[in-house]
C-alpha atoms as a PDB file:
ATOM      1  CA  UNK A   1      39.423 103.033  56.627  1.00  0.00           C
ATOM      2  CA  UNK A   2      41.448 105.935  54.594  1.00  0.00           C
ATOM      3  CA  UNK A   3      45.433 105.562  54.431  1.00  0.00           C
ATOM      4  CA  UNK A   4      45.772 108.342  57.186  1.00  0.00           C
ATOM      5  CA  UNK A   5      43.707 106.576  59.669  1.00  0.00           C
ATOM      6  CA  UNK A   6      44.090 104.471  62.359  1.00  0.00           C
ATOM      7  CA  UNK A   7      42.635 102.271  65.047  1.00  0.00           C
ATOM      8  CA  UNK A   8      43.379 101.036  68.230  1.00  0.00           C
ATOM      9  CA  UNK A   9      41.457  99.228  70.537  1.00  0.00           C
ATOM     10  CA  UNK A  10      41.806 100.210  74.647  1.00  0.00           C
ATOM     11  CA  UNK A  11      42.350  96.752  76.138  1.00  0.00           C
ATOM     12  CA  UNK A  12      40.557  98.867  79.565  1.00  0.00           C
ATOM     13  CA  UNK A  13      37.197  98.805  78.625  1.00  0.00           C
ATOM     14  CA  UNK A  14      36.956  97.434  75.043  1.00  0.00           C
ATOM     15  CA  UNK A  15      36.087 100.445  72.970  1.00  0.00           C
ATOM     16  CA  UNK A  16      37.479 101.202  69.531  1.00  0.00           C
ATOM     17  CA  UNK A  17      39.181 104.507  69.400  1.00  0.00           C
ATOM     18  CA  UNK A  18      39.762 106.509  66.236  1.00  0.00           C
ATOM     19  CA  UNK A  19      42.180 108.979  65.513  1.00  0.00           C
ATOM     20  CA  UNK A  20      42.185 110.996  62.796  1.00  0.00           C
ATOM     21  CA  UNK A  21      45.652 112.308  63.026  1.00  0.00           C
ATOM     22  CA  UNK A  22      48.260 112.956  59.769  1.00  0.00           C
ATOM     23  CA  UNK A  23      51.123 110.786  60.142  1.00  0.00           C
ATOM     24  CA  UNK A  24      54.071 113.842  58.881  1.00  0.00           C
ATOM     25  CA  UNK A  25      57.643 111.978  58.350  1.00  0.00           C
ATOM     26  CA  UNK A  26      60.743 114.385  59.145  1.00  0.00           C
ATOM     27  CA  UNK A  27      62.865 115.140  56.109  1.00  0.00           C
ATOM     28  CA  UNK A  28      66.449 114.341  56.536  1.00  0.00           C
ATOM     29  CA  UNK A  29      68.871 116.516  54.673  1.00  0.00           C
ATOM     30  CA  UNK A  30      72.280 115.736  53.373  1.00  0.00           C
ATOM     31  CA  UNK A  31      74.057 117.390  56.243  1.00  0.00           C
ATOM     32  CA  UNK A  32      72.046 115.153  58.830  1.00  0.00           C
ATOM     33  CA  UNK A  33      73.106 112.105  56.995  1.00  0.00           C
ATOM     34  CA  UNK A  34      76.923 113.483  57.327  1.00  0.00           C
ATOM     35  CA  UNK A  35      76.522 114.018  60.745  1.00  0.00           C
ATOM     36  CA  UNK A  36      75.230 110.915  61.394  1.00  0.00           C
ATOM     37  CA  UNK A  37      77.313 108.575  59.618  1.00  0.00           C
ATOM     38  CA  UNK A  38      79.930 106.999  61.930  1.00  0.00           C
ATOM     39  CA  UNK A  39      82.640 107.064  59.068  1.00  0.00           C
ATOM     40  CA  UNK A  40      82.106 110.907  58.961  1.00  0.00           C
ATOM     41  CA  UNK A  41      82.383 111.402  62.475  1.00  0.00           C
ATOM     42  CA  UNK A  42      85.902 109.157  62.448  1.00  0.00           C
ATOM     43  CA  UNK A  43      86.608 111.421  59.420  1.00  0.00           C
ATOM     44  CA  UNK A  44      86.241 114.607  60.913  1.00  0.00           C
ATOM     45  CA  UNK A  45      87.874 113.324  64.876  1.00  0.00           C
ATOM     46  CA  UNK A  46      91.125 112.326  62.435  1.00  0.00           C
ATOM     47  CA  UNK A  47      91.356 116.129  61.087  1.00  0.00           C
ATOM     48  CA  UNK A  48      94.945 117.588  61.124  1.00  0.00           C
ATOM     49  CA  UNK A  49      93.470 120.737  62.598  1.00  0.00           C
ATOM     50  CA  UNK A  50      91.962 119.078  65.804  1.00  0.00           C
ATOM     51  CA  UNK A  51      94.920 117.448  67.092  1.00  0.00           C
ATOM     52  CA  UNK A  52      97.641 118.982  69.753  1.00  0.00           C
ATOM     53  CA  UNK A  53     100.714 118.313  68.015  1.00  0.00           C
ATOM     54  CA  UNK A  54     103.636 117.523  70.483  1.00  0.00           C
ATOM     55  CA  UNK A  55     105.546 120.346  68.633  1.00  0.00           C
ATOM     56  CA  UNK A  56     102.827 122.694  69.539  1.00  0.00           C
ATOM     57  CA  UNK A  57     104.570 122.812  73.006  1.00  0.00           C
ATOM     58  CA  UNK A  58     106.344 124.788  74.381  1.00  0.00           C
ATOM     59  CA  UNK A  59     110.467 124.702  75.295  1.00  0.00           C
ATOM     60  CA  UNK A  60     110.480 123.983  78.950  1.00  0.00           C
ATOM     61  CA  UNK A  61     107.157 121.106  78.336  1.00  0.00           C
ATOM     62  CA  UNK A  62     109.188 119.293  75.504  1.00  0.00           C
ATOM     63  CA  UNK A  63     112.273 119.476  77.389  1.00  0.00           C
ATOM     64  CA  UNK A  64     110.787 118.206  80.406  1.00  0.00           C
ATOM     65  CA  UNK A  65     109.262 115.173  78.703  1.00  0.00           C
ATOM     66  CA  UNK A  66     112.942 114.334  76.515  1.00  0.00           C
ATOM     67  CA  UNK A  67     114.335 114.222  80.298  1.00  0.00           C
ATOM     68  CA  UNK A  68     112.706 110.719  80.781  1.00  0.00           C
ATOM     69  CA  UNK A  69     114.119 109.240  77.844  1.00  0.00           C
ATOM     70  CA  UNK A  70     117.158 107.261  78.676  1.00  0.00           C
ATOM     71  CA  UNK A  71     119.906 109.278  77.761  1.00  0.00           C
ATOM     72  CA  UNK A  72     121.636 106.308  75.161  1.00  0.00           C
ATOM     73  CA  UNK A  73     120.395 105.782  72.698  1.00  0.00           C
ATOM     74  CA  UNK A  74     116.765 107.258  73.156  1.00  0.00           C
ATOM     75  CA  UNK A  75     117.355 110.754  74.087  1.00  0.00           C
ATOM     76  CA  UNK A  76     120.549 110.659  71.875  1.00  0.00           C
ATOM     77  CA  UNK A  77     117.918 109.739  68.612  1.00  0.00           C
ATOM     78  CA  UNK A  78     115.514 112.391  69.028  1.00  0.00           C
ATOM     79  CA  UNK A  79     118.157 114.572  68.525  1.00  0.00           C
ATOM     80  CA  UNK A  80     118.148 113.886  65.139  1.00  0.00           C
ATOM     81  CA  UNK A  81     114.344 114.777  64.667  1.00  0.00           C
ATOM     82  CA  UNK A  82     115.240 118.513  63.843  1.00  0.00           C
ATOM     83  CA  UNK A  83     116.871 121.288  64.444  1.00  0.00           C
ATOM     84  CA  UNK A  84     114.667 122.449  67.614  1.00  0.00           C
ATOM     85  CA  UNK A  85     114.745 118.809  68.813  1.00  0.00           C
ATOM     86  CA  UNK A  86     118.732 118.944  68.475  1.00  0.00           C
ATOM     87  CA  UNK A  87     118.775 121.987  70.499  1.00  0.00           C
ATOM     88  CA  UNK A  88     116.466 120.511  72.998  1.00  0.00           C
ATOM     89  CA  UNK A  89     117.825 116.953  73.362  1.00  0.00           C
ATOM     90  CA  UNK A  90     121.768 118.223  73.662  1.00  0.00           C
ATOM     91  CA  UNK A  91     120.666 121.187  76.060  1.00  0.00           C
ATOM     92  CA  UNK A  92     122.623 121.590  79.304  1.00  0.00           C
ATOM     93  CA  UNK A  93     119.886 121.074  81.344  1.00  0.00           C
ATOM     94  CA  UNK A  94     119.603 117.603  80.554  1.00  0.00           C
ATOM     95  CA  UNK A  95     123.190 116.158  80.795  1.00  0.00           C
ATOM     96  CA  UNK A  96     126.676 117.838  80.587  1.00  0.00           C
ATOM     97  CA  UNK A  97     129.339 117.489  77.896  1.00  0.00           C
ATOM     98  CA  UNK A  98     133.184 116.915  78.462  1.00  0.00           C
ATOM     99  CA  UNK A  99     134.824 118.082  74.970  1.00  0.00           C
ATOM    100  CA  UNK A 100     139.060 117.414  74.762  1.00  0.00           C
ATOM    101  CA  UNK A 101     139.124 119.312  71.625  1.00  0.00           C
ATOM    102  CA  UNK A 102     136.228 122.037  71.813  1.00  0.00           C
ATOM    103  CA  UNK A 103     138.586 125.185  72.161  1.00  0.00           C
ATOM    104  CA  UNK A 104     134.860 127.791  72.989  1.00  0.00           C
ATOM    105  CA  UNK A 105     134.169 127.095  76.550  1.00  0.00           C
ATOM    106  CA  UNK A 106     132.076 129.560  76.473  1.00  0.00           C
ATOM    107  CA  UNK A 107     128.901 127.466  75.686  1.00  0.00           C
ATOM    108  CA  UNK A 108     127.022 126.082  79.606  1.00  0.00           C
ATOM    109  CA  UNK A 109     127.681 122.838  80.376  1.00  0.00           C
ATOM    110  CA  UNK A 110     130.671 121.703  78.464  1.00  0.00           C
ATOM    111  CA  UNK A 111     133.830 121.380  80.075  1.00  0.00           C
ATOM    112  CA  UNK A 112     137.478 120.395  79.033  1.00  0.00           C
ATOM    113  CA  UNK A 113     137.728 117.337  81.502  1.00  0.00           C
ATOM    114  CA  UNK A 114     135.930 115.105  83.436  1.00  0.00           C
ATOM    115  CA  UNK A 115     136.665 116.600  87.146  1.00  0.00           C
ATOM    116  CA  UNK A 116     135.703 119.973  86.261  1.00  0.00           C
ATOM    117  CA  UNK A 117     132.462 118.383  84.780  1.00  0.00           C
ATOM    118  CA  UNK A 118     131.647 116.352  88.335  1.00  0.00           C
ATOM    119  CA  UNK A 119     132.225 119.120  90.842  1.00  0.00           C
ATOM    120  CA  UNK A 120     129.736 121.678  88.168  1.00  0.00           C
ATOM    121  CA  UNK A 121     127.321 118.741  88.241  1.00  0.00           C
ATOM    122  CA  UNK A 122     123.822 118.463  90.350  1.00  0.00           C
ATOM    123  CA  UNK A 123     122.925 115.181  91.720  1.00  0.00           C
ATOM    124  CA  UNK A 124     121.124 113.552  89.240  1.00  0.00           C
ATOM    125  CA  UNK A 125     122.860 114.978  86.050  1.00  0.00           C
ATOM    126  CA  UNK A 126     123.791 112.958  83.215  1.00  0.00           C
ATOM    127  CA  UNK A 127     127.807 113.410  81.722  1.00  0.00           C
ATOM    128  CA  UNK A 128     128.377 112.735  77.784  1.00  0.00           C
ATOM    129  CA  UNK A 129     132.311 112.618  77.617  1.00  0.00           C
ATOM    130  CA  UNK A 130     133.309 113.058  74.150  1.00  0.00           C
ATOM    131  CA  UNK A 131     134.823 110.203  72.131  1.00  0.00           C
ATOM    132  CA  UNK A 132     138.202 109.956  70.915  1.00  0.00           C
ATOM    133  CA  UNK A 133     141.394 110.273  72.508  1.00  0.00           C
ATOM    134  CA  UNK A 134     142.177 109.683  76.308  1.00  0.00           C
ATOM    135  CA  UNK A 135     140.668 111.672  79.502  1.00  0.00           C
ATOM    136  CA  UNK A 136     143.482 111.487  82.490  1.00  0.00           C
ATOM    137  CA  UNK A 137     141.478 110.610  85.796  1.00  0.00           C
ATOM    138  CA  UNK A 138     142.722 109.764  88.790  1.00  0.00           C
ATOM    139  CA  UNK A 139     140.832 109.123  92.367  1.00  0.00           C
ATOM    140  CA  UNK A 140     137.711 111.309  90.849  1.00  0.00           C
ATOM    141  CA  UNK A 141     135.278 111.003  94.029  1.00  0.00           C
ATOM    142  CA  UNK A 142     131.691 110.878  92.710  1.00  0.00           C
ATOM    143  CA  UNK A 143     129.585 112.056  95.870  1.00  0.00           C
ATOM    144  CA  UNK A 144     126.393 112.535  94.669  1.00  0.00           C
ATOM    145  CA  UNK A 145     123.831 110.651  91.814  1.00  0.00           C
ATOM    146  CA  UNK A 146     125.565 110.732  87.929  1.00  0.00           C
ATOM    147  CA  UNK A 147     125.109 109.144  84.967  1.00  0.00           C
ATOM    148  CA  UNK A 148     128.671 109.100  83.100  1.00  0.00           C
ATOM    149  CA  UNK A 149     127.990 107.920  79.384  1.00  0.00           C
ATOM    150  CA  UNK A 150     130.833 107.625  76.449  1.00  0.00           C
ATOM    151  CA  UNK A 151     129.806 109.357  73.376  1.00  0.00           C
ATOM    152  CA  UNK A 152     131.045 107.149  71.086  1.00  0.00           C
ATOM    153  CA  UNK A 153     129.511 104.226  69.091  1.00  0.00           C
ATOM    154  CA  UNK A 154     131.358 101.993  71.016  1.00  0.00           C
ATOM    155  CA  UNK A 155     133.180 101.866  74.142  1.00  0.00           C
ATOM    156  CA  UNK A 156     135.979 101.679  73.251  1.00  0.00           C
ATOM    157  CA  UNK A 157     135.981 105.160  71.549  1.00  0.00           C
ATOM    158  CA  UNK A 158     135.987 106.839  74.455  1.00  0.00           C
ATOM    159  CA  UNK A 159     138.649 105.903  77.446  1.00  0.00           C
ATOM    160  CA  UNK A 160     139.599 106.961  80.877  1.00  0.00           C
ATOM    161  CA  UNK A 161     143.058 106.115  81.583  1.00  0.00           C
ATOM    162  CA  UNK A 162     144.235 106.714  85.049  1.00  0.00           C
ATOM    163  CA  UNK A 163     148.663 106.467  84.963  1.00  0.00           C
ATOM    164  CA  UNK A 164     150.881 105.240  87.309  1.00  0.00           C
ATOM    165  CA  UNK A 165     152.211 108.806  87.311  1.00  0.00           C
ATOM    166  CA  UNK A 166     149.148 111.496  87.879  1.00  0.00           C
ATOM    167  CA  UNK A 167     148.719 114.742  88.450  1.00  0.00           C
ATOM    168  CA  UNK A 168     146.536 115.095  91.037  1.00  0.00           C
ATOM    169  CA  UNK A 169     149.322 113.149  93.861  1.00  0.00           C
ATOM    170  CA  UNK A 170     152.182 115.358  92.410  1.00  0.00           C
ATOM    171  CA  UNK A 171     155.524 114.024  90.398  1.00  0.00           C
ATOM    172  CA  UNK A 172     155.827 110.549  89.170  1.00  0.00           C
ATOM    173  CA  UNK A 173     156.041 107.710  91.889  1.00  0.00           C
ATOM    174  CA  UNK A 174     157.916 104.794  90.730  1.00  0.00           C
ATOM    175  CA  UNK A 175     156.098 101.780  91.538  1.00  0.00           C
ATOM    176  CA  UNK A 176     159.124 100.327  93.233  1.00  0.00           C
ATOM    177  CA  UNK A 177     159.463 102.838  95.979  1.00  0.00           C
ATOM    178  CA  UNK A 178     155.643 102.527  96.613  1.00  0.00           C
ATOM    179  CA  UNK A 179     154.872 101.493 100.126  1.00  0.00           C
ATOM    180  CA  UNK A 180     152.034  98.970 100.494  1.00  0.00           C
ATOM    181  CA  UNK A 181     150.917  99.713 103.930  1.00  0.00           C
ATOM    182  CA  UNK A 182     149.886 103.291 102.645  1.00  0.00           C
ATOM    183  CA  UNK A 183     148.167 101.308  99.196  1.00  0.00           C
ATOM    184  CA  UNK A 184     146.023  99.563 101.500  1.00  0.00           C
ATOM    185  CA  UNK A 185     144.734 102.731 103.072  1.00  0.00           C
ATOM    186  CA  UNK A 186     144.455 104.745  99.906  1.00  0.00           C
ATOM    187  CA  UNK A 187     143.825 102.523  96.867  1.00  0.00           C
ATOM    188  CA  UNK A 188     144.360 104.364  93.619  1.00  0.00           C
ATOM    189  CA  UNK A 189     141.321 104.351  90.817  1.00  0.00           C
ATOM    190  CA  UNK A 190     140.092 105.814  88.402  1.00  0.00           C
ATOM    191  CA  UNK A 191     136.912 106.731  89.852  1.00  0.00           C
ATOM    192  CA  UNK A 192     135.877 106.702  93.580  1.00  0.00           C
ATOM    193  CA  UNK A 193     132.180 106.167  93.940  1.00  0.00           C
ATOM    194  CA  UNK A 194     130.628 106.936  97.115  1.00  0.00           C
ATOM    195  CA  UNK A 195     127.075 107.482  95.836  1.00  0.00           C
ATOM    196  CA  UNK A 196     124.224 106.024  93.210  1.00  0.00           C
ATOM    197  CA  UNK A 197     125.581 105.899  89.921  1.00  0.00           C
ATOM    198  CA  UNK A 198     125.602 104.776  86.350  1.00  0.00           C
ATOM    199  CA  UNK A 199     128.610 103.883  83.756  1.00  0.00           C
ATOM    200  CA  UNK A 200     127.620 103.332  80.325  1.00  0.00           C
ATOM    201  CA  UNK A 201     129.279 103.040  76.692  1.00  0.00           C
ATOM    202  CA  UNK A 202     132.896 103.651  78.303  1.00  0.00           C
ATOM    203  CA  UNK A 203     136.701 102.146  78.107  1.00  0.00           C
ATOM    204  CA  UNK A 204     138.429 102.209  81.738  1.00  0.00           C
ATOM    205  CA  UNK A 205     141.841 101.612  82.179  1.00  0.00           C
ATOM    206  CA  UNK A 206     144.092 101.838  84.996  1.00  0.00           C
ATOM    207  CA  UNK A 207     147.814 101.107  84.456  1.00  0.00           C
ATOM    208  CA  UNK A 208     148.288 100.805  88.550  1.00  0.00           C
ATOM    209  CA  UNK A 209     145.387 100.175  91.154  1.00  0.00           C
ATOM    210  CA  UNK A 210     141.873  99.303  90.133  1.00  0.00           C
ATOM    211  CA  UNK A 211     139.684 101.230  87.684  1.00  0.00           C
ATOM    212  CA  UNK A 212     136.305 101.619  89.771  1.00  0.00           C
ATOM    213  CA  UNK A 213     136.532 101.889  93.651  1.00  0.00           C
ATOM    214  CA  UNK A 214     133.060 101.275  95.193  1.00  0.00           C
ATOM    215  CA  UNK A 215     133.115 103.131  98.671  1.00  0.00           C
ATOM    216  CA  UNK A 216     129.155 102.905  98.864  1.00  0.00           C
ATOM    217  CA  UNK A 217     125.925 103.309  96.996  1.00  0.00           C
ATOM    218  CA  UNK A 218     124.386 101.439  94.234  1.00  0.00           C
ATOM    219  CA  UNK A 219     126.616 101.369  91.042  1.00  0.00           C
ATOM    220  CA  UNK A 220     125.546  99.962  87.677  1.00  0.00           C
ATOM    221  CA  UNK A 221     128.146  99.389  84.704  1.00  0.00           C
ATOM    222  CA  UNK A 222     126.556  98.678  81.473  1.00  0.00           C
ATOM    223  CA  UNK A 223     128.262  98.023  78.389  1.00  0.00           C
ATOM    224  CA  UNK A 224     131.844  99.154  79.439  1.00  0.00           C
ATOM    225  CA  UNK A 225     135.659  97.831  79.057  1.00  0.00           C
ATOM    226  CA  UNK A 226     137.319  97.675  82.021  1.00  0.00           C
ATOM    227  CA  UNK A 227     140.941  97.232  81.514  1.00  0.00           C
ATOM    228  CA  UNK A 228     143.672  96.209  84.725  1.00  0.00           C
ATOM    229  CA  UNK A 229     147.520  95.678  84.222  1.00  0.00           C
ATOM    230  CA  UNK A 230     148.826  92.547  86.500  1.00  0.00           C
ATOM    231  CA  UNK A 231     151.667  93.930  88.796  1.00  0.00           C
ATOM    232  CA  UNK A 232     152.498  92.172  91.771  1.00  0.00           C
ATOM    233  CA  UNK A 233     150.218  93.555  94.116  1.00  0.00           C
ATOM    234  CA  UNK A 234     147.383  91.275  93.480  1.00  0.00           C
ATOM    235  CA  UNK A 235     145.285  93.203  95.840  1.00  0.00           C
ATOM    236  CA  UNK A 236     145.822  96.268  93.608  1.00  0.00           C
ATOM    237  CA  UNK A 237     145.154  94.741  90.555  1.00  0.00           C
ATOM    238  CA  UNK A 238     141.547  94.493  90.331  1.00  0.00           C
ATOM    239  CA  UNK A 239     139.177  96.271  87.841  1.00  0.00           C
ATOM    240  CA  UNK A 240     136.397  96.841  90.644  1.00  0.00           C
ATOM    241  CA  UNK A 241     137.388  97.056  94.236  1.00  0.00           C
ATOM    242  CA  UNK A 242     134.746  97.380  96.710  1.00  0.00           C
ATOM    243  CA  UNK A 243     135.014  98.381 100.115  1.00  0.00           C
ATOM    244  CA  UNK A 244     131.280  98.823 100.547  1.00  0.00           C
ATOM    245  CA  UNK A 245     129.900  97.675 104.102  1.00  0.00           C
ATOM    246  CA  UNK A 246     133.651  97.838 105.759  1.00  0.00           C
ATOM    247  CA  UNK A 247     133.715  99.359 110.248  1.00  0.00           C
ATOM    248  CA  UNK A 248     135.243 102.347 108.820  1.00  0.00           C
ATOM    249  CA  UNK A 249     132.745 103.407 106.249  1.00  0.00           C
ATOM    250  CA  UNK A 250     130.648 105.242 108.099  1.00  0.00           C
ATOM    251  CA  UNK A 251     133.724 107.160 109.751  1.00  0.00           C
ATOM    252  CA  UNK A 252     134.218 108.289 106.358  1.00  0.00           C
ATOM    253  CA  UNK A 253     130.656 109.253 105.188  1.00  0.00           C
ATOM    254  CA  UNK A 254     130.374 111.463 108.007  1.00  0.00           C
ATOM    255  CA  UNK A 255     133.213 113.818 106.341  1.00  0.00           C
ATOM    256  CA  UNK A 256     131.452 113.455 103.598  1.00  0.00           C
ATOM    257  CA  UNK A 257     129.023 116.854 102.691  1.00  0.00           C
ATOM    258  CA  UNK A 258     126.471 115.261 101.160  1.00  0.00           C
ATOM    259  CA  UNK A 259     122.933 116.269 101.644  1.00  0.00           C
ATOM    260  CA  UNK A 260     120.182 113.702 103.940  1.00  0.00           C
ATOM    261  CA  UNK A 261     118.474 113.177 101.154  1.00  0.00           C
ATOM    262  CA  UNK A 262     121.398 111.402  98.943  1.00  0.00           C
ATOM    263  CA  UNK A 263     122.548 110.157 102.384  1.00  0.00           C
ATOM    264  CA  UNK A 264     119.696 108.068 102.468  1.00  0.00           C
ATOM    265  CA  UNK A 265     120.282 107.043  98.744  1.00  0.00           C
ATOM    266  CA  UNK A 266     123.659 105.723  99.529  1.00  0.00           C
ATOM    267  CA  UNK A 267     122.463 103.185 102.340  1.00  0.00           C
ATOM    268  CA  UNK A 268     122.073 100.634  99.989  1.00  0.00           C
ATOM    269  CA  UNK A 269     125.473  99.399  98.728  1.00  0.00           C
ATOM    270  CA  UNK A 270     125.504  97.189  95.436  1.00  0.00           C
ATOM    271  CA  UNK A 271     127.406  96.489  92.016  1.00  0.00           C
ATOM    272  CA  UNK A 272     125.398  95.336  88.784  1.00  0.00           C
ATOM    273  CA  UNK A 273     127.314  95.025  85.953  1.00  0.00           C
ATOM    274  CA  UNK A 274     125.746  94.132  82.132  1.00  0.00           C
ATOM    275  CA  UNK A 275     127.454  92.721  79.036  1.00  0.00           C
ATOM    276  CA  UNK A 276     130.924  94.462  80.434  1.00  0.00           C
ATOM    277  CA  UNK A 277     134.551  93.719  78.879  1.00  0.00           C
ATOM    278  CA  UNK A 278     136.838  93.063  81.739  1.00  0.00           C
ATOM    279  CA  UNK A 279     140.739  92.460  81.013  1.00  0.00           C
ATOM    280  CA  UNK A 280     143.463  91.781  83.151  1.00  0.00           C
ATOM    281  CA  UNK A 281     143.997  91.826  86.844  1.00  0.00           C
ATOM    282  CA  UNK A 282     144.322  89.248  89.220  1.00  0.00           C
ATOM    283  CA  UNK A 283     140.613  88.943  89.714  1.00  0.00           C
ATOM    284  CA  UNK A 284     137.704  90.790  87.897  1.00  0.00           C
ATOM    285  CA  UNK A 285     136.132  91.539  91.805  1.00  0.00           C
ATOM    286  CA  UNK A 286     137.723  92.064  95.199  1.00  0.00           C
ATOM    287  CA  UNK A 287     135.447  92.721  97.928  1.00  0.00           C
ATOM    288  CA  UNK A 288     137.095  94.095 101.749  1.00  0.00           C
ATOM    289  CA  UNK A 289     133.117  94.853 102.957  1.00  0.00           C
ATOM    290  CA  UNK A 290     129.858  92.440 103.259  1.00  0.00           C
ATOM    291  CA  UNK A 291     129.232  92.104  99.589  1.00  0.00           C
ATOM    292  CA  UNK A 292     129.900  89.051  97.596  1.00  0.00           C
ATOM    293  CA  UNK A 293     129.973  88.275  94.012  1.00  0.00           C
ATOM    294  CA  UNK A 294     126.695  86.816  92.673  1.00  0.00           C
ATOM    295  CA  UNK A 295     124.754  85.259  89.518  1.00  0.00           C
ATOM    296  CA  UNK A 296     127.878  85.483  87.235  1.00  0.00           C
ATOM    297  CA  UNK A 297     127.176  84.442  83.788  1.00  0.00           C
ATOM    298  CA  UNK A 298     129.816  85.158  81.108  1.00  0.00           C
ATOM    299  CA  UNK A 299     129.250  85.025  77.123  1.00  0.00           C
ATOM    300  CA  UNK A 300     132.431  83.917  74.983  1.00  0.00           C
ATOM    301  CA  UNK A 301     133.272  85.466  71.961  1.00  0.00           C
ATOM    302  CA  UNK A 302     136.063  85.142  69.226  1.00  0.00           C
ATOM    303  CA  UNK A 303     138.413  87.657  71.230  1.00  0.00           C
ATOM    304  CA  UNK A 304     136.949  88.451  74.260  1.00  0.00           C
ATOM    305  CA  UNK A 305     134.548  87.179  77.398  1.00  0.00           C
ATOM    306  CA  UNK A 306     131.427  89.637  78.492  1.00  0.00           C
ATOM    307  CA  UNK A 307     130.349  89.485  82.242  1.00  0.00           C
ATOM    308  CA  UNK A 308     126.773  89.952  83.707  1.00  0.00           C
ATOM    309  CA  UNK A 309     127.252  89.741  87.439  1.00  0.00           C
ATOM    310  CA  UNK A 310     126.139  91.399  90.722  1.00  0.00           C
ATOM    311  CA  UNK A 311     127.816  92.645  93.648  1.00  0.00           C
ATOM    312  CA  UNK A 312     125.458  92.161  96.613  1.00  0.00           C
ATOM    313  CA  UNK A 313     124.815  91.158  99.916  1.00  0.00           C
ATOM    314  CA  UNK A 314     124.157  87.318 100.659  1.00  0.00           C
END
């Protein structure tokens, strides 16, 4: 039998069959081998050219993914990518910027106090208040979803200090000549919160009354200072005051103009407070409504004591 041929036998019926048929073997060239070779194909998936680089997006896509960063210290990092990313990250779209010493107001979305910066807000904006100094506040009423953040490295570089004498109620009013009956009805704060919000990376201090009032809503403080004188209205004298869950409540959400949507937002009443500085005061919690203080656990330090507790129903 030659080299070319070959024989097979049909298992059918038994007879040999021959075929006399040139046996050709494909030629494989160089490229074929390239293509074919897994590490080449790895090679050429990993080519600069045929990825979608994230820069390759446009404004309004980037800025819309930065918005789901949290705004400390994620959002706050990628600023530092570039100059683009700067503009990006610090753009008013994405939080709003209260500047003591920026003398152009001109820019959107920076404002000379913290009021001014609330009432210009939409629900759901995030606040950077500027470090250094002292921002007067006094019974600031928080209506809708906000996310007020210090921008300092530490709280306390940035502080809220709501005086005896403010403002916002007129002259001075001694403390001596205060009447408690009214007290009781309107408690003076630094910040009234009636709706879901956040408190990060900030120093507040209230040298009479309490520095948060919690009307209603769900209200986390993370990584604050919260700083009460003692007078002799113990009741006064509390860094967080909550009235959340109290007959007259809803009387006072119905004056309220809120819209349903953050009405139903507000329903749910809490306090959760993380690694927070709390000093002075007769208590570190009073509570007129249905919440109670829960799962308090408090980490001592050379100078100070840091509280992780929750306000909540039973």
């Amino acid at each position: 039998m030659s080299k070319n041929q070959i024989e097979s036998a049909d298992m059918n019926d038994g007879e040999n069959v021959r075929v006399d048929a040139p046996m050709e073997i494909p030629k494989i060239s160089k490229l074929d081998r390239r293509i074919a070779d897994p590490r080449m194909m790895k090679k050429r998936r990993m080519k600069p050219e045929s990825l979608t680089s994230l820069n390759n997006l446009d404004d309004g896509c980037l800025m819309h993914i930065l918005s789901f960063l949290s705004p400390i210290p994620d959002r706050y990092n990628t600023a530092l990518v570039c100059h683009r990313w700067r503009y990006l990250a610090c753009h008013p779209r994405l939080w709003l910027r209260v500047d003591r010493f920026l003398k152009d107001l001109s820019q959107p979305g920076v404002f000379h106090d913290i009021e001014s910066a609330v009432s210009a807000a939409r629900p759901g904006d995030t606040i950077l208040i500027g470090a250094g100094g002292n921002h007067l506040v006094s019974n600031i009423q928080i209506k809708k979803p906000l996310c007020l953040i210090g921008g300092g490295e530490t709280p306390d570089e940035t502080t809220l200090v709501c005086s005896r004498g403010s403002d916002r109620f007129g002259a001075y009013i001694p403390f001596e000549v205060i009447c408690i009956s009214v007290l009781q009805f309107f408690i003076l704060c630094a910040l009234e919160l009636l709706s879901t919000c956040k408190l990060a990376n900030l120093t507040v201090k209230a040298e009479l009354g309490c520095c948060l009032l919690h009307r209603s809503g769900r209200v986390t403080i993370d990584g604050c200072v919260l700083q009460c004188e003692t007078n002799p209205l113990d009741h006064l004298s509390c860094p967080i005051v909550s009235t959340a869950g109290e007959e007259e409540e809803e009387d006072m959400l119905s004056h309220v103009e809120v819209k349903e949507t953050l009405v139903e937002k507000i329903k749910g009443n809490s306090v959760s407070v993380f690694q927070t500085r709390i000093e002075g005061g007769a208590k570190a919690v009073s509570t007129s409504g249905d919440l109670v203080l829960q799962r308090v656990r408090v980490m001592y330090s050379k100078a100070y004591l840091y509280f992780w507790f929750d306000v909540d129903h039973k």
